[in-house]
C-alpha atoms as a PDB file:
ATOM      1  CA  UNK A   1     -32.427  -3.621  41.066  1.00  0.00           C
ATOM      2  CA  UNK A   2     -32.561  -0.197  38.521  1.00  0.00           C
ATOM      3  CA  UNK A   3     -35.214   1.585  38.061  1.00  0.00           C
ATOM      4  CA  UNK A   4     -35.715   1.598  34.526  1.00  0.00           C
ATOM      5  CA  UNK A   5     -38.459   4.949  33.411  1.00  0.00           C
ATOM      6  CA  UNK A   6     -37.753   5.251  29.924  1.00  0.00           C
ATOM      7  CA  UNK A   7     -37.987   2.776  27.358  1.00  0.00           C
ATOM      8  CA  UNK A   8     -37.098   3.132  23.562  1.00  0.00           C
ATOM      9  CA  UNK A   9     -37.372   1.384  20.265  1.00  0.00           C
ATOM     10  CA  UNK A  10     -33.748   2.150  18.364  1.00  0.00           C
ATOM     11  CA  UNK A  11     -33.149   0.828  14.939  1.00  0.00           C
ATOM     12  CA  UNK A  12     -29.614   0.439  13.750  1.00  0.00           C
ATOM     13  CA  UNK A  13     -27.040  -1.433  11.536  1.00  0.00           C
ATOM     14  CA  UNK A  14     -25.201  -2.105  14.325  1.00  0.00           C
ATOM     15  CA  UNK A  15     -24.947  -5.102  16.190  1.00  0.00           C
ATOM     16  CA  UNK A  16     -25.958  -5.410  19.613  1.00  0.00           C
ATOM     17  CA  UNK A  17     -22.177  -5.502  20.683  1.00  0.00           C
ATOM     18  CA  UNK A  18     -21.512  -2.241  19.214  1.00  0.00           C
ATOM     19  CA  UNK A  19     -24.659  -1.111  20.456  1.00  0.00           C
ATOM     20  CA  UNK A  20     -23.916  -1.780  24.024  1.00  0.00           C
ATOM     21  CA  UNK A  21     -20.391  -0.969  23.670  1.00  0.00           C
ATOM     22  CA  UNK A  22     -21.580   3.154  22.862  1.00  0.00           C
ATOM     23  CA  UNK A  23     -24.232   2.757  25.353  1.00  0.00           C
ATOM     24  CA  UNK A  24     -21.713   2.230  27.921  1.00  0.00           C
ATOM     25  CA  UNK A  25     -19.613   5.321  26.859  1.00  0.00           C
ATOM     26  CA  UNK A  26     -22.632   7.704  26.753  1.00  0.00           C
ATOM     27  CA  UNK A  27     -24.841   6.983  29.072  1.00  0.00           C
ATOM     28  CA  UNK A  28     -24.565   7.915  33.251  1.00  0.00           C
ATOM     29  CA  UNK A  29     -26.812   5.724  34.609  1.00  0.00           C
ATOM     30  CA  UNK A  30     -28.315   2.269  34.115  1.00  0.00           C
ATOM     31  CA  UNK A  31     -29.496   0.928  31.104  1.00  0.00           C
ATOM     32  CA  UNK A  32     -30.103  -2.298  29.202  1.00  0.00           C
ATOM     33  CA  UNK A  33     -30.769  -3.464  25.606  1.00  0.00           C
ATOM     34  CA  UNK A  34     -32.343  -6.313  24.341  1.00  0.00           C
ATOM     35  CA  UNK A  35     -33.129  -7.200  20.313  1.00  0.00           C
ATOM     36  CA  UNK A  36     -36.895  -7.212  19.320  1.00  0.00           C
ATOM     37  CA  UNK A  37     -37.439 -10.453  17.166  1.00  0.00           C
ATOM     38  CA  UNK A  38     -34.884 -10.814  13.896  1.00  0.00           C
ATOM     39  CA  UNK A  39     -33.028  -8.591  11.919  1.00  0.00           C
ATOM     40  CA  UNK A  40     -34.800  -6.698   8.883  1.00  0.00           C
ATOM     41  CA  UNK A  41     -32.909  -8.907   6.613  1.00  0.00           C
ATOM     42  CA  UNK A  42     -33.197  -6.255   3.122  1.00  0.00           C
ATOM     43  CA  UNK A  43     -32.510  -3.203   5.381  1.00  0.00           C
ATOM     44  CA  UNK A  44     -29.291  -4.842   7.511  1.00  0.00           C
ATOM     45  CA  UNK A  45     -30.845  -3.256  10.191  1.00  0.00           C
ATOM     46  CA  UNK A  46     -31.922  -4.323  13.750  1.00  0.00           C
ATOM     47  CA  UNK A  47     -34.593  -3.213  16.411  1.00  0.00           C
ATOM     48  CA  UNK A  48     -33.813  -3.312  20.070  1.00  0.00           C
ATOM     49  CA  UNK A  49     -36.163  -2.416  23.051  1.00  0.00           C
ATOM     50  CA  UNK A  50     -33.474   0.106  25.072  1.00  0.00           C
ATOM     51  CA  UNK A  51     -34.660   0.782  28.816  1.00  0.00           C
ATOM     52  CA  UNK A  52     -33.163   3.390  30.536  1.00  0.00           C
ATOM     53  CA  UNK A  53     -32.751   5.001  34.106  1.00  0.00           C
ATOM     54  CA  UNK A  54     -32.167   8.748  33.104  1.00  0.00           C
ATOM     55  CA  UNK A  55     -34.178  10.369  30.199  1.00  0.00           C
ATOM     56  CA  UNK A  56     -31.097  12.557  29.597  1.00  0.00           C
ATOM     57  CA  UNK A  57     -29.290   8.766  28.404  1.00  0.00           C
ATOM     58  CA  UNK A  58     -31.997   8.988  25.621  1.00  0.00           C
ATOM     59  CA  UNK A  59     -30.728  12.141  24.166  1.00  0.00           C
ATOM     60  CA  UNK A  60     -26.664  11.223  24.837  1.00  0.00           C
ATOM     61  CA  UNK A  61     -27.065   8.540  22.270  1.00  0.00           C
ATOM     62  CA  UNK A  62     -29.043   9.793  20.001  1.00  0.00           C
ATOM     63  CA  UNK A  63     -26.264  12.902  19.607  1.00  0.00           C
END
């Protein structure tokens, strides 16, 4: 099982998909994403709870 130290509260557009599709390009260790609740319907937007293994993951997709 990972060790996840880092958790995160990312909102995007994007759907979770395309979310975990760049996750899997940018980050080098584990990670996982999960959507908090529904979309903010006027905004198009989405909040996910993003757990991570390496702090530097945080920063790789945030660039």
């Amino acid at each position: 099982m990972n060790s996840f130290r880092y958790e995160v509260t990312y909102l995007s557009d994007a759907p979770i998909a395309t979310l975990k599709s760049r996750l899997a390009a940018v980050c080098e260790g584990a990670w996982e994403a999960r959507r908090m609740g529904l979309s903010l319907l006027r905004t198009g937007s989405h909040r996910y709870r993003l757990f991570f293994e390496r702090e530097s993951d945080i920063r790789a997709l945030l660039q």
